[in-house]
PDB file of N, CA and C in Angstrom:
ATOM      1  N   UNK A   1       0.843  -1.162   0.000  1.00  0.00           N
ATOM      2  CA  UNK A   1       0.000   0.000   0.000  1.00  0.00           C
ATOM      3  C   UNK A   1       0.891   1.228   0.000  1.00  0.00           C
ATOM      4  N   UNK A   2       0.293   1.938  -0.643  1.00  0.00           N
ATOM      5  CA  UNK A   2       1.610   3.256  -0.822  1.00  0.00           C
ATOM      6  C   UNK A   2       0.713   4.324  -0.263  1.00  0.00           C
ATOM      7  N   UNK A   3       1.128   5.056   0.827  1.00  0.00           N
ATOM      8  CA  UNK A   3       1.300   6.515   1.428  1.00  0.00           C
ATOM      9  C   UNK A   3       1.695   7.699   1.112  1.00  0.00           C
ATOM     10  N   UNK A   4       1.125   8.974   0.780  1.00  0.00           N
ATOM     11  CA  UNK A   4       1.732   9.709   0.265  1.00  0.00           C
ATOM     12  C   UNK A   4       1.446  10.911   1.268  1.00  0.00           C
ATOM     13  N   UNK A   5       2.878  11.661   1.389  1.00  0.00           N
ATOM     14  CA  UNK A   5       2.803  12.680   2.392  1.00  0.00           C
ATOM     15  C   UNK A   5       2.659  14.420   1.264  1.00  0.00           C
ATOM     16  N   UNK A   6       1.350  14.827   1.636  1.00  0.00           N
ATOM     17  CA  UNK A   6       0.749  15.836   0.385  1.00  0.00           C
ATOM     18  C   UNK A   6       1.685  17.153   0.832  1.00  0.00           C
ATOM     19  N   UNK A   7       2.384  17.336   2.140  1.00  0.00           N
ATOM     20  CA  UNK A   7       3.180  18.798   1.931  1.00  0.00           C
ATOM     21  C   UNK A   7       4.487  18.181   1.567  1.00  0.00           C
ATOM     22  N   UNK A   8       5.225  17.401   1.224  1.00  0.00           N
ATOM     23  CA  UNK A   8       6.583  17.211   0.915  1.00  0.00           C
ATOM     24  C   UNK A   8       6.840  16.139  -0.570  1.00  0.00           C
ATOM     25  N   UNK A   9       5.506  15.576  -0.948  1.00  0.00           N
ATOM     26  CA  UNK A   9       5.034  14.694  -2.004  1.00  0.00           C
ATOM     27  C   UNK A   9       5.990  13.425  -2.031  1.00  0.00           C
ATOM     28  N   UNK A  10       6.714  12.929  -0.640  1.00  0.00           N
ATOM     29  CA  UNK A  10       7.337  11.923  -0.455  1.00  0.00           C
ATOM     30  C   UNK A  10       6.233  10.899  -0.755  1.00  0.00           C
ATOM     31  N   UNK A  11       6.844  10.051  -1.078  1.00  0.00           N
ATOM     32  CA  UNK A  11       5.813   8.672  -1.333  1.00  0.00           C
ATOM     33  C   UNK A  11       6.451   7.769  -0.049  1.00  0.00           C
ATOM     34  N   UNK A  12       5.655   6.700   0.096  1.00  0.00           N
ATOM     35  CA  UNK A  12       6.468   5.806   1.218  1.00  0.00           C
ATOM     36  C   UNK A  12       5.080   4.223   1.263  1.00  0.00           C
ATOM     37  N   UNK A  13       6.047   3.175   0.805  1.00  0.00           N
ATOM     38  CA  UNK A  13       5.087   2.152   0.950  1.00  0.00           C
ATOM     39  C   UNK A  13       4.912   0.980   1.769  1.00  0.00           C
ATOM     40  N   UNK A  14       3.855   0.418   2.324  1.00  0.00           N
ATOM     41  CA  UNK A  14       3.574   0.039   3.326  1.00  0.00           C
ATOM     42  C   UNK A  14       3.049  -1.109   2.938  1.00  0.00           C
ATOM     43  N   UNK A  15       3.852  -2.217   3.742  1.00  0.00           N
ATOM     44  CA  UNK A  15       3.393  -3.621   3.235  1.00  0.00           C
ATOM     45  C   UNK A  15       2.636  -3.648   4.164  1.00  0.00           C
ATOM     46  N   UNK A  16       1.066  -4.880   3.084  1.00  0.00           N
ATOM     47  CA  UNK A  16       0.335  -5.190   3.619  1.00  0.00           C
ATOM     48  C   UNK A  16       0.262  -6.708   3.565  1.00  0.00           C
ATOM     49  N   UNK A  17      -0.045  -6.742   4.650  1.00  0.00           N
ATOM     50  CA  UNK A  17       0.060  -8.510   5.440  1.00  0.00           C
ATOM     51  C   UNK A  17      -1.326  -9.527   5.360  1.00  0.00           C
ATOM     52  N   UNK A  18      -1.912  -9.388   3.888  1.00  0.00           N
ATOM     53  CA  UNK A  18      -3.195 -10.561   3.462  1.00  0.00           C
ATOM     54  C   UNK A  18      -3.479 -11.753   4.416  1.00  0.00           C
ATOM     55  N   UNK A  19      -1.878 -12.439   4.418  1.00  0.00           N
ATOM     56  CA  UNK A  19      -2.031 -13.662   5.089  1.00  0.00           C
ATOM     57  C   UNK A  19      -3.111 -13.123   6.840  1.00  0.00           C
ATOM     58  N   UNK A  20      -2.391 -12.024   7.424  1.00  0.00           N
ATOM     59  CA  UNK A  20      -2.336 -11.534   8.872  1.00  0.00           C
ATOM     60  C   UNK A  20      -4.236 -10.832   9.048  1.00  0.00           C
ATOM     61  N   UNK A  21      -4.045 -10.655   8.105  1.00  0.00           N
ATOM     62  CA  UNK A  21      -5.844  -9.905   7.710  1.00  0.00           C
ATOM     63  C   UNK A  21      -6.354 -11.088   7.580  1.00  0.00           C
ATOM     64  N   UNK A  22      -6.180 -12.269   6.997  1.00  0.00           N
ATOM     65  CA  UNK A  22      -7.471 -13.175   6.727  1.00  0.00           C
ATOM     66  C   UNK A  22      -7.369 -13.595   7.843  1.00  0.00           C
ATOM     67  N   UNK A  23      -6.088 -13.966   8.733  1.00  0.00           N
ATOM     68  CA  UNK A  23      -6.283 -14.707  10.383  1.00  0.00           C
ATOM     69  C   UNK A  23      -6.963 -13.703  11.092  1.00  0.00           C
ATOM     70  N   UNK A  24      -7.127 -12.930  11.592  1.00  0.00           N
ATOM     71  CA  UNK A  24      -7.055 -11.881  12.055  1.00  0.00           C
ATOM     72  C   UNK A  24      -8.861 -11.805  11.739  1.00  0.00           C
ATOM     73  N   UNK A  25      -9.610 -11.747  10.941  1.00  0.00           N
ATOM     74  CA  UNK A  25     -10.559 -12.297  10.666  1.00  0.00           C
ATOM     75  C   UNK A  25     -11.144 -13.990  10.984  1.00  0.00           C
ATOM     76  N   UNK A  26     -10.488 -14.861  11.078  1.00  0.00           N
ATOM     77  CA  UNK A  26     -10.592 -15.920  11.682  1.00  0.00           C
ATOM     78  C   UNK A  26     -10.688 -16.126  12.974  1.00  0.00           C
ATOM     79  N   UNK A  27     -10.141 -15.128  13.734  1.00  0.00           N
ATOM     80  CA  UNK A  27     -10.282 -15.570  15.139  1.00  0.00           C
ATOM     81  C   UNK A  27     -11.075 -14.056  15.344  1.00  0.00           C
ATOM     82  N   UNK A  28     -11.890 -13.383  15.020  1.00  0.00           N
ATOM     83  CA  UNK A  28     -13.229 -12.299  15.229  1.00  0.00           C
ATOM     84  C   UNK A  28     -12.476 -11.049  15.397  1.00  0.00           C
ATOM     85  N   UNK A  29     -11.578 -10.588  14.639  1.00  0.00           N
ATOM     86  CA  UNK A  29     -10.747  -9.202  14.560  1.00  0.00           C
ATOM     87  C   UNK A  29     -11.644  -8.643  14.564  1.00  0.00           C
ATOM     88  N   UNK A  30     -12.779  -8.749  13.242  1.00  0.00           N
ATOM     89  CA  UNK A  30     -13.744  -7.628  12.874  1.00  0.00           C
ATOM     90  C   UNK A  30     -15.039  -8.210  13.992  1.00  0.00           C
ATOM     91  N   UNK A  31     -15.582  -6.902  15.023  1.00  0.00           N
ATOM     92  CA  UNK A  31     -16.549  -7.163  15.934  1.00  0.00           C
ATOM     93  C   UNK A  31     -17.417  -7.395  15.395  1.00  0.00           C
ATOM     94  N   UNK A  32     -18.289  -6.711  14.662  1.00  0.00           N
ATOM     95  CA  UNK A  32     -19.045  -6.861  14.035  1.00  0.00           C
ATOM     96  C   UNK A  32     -19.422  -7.742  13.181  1.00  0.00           C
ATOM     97  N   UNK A  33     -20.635  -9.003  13.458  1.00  0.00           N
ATOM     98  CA  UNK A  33     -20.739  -9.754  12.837  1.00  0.00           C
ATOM     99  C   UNK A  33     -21.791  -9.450  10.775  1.00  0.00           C
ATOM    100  N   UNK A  34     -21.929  -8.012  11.283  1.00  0.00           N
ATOM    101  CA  UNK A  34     -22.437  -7.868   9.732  1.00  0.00           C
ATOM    102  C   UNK A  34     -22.100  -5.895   9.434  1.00  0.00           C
ATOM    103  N   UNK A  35     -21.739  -6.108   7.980  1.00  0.00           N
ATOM    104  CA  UNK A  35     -21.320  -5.174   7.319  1.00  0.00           C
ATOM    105  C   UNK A  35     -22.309  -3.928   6.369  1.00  0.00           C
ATOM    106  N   UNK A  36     -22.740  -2.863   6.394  1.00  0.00           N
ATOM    107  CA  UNK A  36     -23.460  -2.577   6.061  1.00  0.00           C
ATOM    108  C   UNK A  36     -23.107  -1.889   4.722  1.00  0.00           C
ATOM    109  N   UNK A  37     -23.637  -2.492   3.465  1.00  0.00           N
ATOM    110  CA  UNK A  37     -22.963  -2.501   2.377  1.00  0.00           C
ATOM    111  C   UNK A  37     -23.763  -1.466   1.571  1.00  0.00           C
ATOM    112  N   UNK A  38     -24.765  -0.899   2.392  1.00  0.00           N
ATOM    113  CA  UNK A  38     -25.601  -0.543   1.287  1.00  0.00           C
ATOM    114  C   UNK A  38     -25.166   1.167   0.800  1.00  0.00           C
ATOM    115  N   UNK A  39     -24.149   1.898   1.423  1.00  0.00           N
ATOM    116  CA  UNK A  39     -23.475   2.810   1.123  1.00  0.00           C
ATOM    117  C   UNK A  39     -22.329   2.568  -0.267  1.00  0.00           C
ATOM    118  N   UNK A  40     -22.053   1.495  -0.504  1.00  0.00           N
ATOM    119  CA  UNK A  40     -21.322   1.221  -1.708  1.00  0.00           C
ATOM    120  C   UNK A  40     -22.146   0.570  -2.754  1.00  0.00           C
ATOM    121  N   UNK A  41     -23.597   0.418  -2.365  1.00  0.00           N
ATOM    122  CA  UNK A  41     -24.578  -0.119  -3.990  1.00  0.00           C
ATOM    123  C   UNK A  41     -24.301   0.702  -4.422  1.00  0.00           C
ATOM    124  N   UNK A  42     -23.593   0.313  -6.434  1.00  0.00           N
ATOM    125  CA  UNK A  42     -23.520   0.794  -7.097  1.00  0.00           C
ATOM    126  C   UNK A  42     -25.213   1.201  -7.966  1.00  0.00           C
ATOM    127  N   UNK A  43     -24.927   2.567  -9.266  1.00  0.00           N
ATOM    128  CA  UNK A  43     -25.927   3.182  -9.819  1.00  0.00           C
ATOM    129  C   UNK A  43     -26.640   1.693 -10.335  1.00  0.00           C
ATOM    130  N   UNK A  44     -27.375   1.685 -10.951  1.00  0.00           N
ATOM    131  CA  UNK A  44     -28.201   0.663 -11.370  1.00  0.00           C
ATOM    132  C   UNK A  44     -27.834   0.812 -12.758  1.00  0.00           C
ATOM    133  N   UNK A  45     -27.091   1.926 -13.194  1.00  0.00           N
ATOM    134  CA  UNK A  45     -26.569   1.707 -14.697  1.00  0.00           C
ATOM    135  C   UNK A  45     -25.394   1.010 -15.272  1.00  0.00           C
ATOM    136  N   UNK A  46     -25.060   0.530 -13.929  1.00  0.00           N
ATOM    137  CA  UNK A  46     -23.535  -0.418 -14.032  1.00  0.00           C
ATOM    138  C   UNK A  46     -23.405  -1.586 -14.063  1.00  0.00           C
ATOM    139  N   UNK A  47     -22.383  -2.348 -13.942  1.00  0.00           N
ATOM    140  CA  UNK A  47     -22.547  -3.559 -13.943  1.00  0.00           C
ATOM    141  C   UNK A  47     -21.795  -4.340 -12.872  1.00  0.00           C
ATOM    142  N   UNK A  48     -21.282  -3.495 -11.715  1.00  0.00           N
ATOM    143  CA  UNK A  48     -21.045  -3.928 -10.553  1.00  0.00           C
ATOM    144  C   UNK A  48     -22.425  -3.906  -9.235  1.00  0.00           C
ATOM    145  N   UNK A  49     -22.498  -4.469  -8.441  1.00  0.00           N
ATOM    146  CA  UNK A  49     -22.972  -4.610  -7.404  1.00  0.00           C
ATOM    147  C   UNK A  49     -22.833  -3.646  -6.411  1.00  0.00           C
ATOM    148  N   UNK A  50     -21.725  -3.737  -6.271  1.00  0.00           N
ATOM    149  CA  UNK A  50     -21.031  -2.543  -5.136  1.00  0.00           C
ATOM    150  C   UNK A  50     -19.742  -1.992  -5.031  1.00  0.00           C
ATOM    151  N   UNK A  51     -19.028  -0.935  -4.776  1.00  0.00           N
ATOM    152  CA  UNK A  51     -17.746  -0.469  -5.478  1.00  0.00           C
ATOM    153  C   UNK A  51     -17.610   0.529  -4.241  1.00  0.00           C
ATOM    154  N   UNK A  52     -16.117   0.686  -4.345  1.00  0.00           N
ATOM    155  CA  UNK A  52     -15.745   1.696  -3.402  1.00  0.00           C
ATOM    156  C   UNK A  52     -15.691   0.647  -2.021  1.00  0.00           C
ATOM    157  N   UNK A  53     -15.255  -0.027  -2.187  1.00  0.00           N
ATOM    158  CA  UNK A  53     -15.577  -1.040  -0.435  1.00  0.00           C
ATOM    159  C   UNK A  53     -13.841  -0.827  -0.350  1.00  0.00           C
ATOM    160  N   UNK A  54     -13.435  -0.171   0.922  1.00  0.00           N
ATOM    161  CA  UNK A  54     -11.797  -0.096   0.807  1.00  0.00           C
ATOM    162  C   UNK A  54     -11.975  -1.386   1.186  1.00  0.00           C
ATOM    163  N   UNK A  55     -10.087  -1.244   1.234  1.00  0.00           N
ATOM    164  CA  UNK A  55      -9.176  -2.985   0.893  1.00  0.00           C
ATOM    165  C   UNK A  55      -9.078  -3.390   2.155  1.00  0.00           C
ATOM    166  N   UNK A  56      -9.614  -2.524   2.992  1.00  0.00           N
ATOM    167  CA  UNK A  56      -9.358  -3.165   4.434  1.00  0.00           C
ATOM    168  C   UNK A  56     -10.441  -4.376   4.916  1.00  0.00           C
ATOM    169  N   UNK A  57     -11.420  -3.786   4.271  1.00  0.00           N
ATOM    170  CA  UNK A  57     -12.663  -4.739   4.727  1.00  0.00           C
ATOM    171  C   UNK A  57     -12.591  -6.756   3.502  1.00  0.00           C
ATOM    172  N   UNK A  58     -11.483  -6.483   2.791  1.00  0.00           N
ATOM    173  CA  UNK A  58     -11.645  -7.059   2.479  1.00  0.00           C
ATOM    174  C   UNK A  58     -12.149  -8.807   2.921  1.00  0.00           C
ATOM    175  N   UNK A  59     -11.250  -8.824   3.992  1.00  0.00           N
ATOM    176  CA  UNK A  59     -11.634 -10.044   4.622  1.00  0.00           C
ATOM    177  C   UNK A  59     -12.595 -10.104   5.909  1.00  0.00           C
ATOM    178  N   UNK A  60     -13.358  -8.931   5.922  1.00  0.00           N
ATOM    179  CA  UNK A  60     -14.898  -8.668   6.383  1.00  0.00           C
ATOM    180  C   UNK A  60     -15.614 -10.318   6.742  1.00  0.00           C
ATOM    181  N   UNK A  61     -16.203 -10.645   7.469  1.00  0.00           N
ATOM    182  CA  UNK A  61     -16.920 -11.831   6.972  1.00  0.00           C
ATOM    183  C   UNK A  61     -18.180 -11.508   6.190  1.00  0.00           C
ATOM    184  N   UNK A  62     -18.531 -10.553   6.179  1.00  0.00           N
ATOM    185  CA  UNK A  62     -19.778 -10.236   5.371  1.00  0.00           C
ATOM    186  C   UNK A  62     -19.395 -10.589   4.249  1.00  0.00           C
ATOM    187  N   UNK A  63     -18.337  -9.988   3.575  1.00  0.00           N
ATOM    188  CA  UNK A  63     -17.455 -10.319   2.465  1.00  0.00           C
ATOM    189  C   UNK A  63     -17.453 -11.413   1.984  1.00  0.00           C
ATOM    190  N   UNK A  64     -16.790 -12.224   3.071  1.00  0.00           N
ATOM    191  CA  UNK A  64     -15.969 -13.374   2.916  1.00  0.00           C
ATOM    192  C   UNK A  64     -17.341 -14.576   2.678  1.00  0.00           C
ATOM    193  N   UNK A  65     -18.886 -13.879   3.364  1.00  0.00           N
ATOM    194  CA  UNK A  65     -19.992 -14.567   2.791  1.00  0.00           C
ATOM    195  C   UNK A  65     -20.385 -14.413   1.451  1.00  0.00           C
ATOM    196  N   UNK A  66     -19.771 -13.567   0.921  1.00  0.00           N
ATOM    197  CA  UNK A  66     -20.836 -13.075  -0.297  1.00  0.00           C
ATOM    198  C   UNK A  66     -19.382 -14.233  -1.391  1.00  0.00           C
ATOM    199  N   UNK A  67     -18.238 -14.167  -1.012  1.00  0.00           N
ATOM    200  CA  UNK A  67     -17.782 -15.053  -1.888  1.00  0.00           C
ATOM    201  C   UNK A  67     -17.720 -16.283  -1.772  1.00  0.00           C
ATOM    202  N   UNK A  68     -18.392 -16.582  -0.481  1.00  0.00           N
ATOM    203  CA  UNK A  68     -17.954 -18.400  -0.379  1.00  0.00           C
ATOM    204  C   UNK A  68     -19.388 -18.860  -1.427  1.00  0.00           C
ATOM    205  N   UNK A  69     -20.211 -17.739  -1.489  1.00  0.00           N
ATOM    206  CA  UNK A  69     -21.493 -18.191  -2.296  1.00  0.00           C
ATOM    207  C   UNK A  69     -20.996 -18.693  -3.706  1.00  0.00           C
ATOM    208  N   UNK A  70     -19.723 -18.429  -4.280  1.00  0.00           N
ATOM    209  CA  UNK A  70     -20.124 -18.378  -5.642  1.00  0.00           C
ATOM    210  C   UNK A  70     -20.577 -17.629  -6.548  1.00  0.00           C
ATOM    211  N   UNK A  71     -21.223 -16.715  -6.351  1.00  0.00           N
ATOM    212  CA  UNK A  71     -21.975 -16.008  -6.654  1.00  0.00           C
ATOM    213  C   UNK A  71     -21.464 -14.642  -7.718  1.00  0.00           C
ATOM    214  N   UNK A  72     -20.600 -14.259  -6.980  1.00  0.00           N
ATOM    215  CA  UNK A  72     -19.754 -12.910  -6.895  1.00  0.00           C
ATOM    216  C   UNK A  72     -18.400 -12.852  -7.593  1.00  0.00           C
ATOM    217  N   UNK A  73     -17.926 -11.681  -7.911  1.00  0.00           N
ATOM    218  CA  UNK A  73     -16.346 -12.028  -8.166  1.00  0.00           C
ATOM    219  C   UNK A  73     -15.971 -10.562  -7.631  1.00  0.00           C
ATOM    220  N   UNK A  74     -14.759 -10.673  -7.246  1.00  0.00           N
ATOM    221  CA  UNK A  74     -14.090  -9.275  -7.059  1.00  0.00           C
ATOM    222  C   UNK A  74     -13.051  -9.028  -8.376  1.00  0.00           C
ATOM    223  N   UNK A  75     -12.982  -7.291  -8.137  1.00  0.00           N
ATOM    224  CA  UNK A  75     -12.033  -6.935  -9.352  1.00  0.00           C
ATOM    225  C   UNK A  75     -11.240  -5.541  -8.368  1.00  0.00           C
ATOM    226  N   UNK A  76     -10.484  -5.403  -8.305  1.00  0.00           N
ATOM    227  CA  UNK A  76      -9.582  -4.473  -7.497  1.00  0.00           C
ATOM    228  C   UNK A  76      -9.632  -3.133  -8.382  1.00  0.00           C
ATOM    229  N   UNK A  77      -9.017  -2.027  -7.678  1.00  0.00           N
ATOM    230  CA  UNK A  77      -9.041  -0.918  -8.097  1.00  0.00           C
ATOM    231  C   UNK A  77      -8.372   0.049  -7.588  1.00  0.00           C
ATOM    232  N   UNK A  78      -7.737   1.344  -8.398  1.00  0.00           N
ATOM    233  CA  UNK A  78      -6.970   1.870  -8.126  1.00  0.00           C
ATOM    234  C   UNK A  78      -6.302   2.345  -9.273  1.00  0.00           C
ATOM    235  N   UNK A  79      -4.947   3.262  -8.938  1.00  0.00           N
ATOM    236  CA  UNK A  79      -3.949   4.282  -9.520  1.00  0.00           C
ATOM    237  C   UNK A  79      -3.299   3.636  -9.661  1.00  0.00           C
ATOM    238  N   UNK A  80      -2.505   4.218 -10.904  1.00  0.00           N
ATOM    239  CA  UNK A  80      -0.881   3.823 -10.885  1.00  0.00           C
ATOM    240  C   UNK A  80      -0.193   4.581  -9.850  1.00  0.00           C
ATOM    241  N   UNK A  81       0.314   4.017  -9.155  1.00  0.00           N
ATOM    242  CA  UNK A  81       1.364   4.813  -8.219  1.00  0.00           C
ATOM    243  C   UNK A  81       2.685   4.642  -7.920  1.00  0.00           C
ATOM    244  N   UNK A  82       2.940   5.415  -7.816  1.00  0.00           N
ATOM    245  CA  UNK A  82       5.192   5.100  -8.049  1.00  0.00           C
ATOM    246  C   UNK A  82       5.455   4.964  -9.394  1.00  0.00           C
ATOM    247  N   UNK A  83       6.716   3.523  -8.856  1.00  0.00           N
ATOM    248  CA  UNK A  83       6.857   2.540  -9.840  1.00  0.00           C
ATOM    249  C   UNK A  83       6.043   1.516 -10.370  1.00  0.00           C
ATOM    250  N   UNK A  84       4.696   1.775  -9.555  1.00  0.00           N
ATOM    251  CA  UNK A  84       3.949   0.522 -10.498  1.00  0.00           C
ATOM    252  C   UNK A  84       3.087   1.499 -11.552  1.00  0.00           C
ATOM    253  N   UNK A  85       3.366   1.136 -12.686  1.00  0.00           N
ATOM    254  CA  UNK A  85       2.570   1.596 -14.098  1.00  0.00           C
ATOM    255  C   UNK A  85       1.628   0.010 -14.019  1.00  0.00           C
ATOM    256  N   UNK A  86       0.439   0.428 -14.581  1.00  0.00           N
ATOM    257  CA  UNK A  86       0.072  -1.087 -14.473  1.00  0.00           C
ATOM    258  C   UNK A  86      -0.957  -0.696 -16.280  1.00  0.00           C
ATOM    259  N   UNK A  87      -1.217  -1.858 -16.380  1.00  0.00           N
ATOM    260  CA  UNK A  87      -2.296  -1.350 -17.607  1.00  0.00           C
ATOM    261  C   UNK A  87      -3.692  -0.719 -17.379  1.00  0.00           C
ATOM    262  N   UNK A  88      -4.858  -0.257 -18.130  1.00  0.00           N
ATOM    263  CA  UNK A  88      -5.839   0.052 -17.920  1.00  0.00           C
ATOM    264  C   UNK A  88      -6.746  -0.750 -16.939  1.00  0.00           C
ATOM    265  N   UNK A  89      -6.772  -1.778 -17.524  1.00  0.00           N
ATOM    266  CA  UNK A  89      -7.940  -3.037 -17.242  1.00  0.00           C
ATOM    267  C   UNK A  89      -7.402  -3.584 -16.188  1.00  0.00           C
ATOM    268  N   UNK A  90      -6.122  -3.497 -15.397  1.00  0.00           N
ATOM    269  CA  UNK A  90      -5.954  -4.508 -14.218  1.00  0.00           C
ATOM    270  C   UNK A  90      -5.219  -4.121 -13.335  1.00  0.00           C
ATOM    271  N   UNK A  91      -5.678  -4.145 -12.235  1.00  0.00           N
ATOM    272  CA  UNK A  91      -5.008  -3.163 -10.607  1.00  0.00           C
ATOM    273  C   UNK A  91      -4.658  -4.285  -9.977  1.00  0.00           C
ATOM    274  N   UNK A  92      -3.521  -4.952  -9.213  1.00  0.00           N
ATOM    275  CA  UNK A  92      -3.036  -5.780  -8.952  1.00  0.00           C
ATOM    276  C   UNK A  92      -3.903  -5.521  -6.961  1.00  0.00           C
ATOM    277  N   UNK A  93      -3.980  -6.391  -6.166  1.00  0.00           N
ATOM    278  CA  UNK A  93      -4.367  -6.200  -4.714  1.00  0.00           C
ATOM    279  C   UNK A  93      -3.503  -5.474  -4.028  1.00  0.00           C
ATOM    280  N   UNK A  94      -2.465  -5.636  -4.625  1.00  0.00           N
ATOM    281  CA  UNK A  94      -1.380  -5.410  -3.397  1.00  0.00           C
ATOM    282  C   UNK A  94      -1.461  -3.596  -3.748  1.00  0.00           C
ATOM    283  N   UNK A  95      -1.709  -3.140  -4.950  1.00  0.00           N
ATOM    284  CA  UNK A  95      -1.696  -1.668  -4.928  1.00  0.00           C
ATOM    285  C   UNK A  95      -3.081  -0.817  -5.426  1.00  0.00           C
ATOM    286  N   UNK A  96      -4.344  -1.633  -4.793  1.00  0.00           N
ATOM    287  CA  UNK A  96      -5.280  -1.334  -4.653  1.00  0.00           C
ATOM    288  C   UNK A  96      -5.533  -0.279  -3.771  1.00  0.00           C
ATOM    289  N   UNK A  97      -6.368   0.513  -4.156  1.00  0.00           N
ATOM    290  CA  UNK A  97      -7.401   1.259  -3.034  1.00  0.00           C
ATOM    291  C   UNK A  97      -8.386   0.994  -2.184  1.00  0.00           C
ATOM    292  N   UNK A  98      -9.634   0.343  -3.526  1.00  0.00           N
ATOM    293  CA  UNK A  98     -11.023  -0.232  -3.359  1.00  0.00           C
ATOM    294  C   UNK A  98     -10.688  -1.654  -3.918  1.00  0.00           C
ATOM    295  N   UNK A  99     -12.148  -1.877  -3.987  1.00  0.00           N
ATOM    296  CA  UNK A  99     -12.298  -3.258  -4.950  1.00  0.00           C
ATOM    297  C   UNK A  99     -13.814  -2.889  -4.814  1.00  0.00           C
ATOM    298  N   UNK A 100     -14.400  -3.586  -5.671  1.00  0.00           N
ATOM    299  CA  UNK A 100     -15.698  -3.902  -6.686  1.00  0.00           C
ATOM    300  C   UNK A 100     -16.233  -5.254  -6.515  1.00  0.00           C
ATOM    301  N   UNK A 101     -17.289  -5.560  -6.253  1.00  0.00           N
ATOM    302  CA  UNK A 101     -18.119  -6.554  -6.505  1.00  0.00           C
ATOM    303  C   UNK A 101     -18.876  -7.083  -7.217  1.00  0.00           C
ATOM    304  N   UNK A 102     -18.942  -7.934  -8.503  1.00  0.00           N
ATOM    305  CA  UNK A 102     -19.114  -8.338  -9.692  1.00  0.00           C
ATOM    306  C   UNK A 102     -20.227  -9.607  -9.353  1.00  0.00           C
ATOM    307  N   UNK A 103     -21.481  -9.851 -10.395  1.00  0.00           N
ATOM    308  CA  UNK A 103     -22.185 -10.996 -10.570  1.00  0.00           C
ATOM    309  C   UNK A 103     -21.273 -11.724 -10.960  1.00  0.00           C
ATOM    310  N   UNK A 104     -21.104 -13.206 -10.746  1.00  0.00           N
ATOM    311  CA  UNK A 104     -20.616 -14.090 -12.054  1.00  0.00           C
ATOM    312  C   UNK A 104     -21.316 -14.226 -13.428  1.00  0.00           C
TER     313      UNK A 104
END
């Protein structure tokens, strides 16, 4: 995850620990047993579900219900930042912002 300090425009990046977030979620990190998603339903003219959900919640169990369904797919999102140039169509997790929630 990259940090950026806006009066000196230092950049500075900050590893994030997936493995430590999904445990961390396994043993009830997040108190809350439900997530209230309905601030990220997307317009009805789109073709995502819901967008703008930061990367933190990713391993949410609310989340983590909506994908054990099958149902769903995620697609990440975000800037190029730094050294990562990335292409149009594909934001890697690790230098995500948000992520998106997709029908299958």
């Amino acid at each position: 995850m990259m940090k950026i300090n806006r009066l000196t425009n230092e950049v500075s990046y900050i590893k994030v620990d997936y493995k430590k977030m999904y445990e961390d979620s396994q043993r009830g990190y997040f108190k809350t047993s439900s997530m209230n998603l309905i601030p990220y339903l997307s317009p009805e003219n789109e073709t995502s579900v819901f967008k703008g959900i930061p990367r933190s919640h990713r391993f949410h169990p609310t989340i983590r219900a909506l994908m054990i369904t099958g149902l769903f797919r995620i697609k990440y999102r975000g800037a190029s930042k730094g050294n990562y140039k990335r292409p149009q169509a594909h934001c890697h997790s690790l230098y995500s912002d948000s992520f998106a929630i997709y029908k299958r």
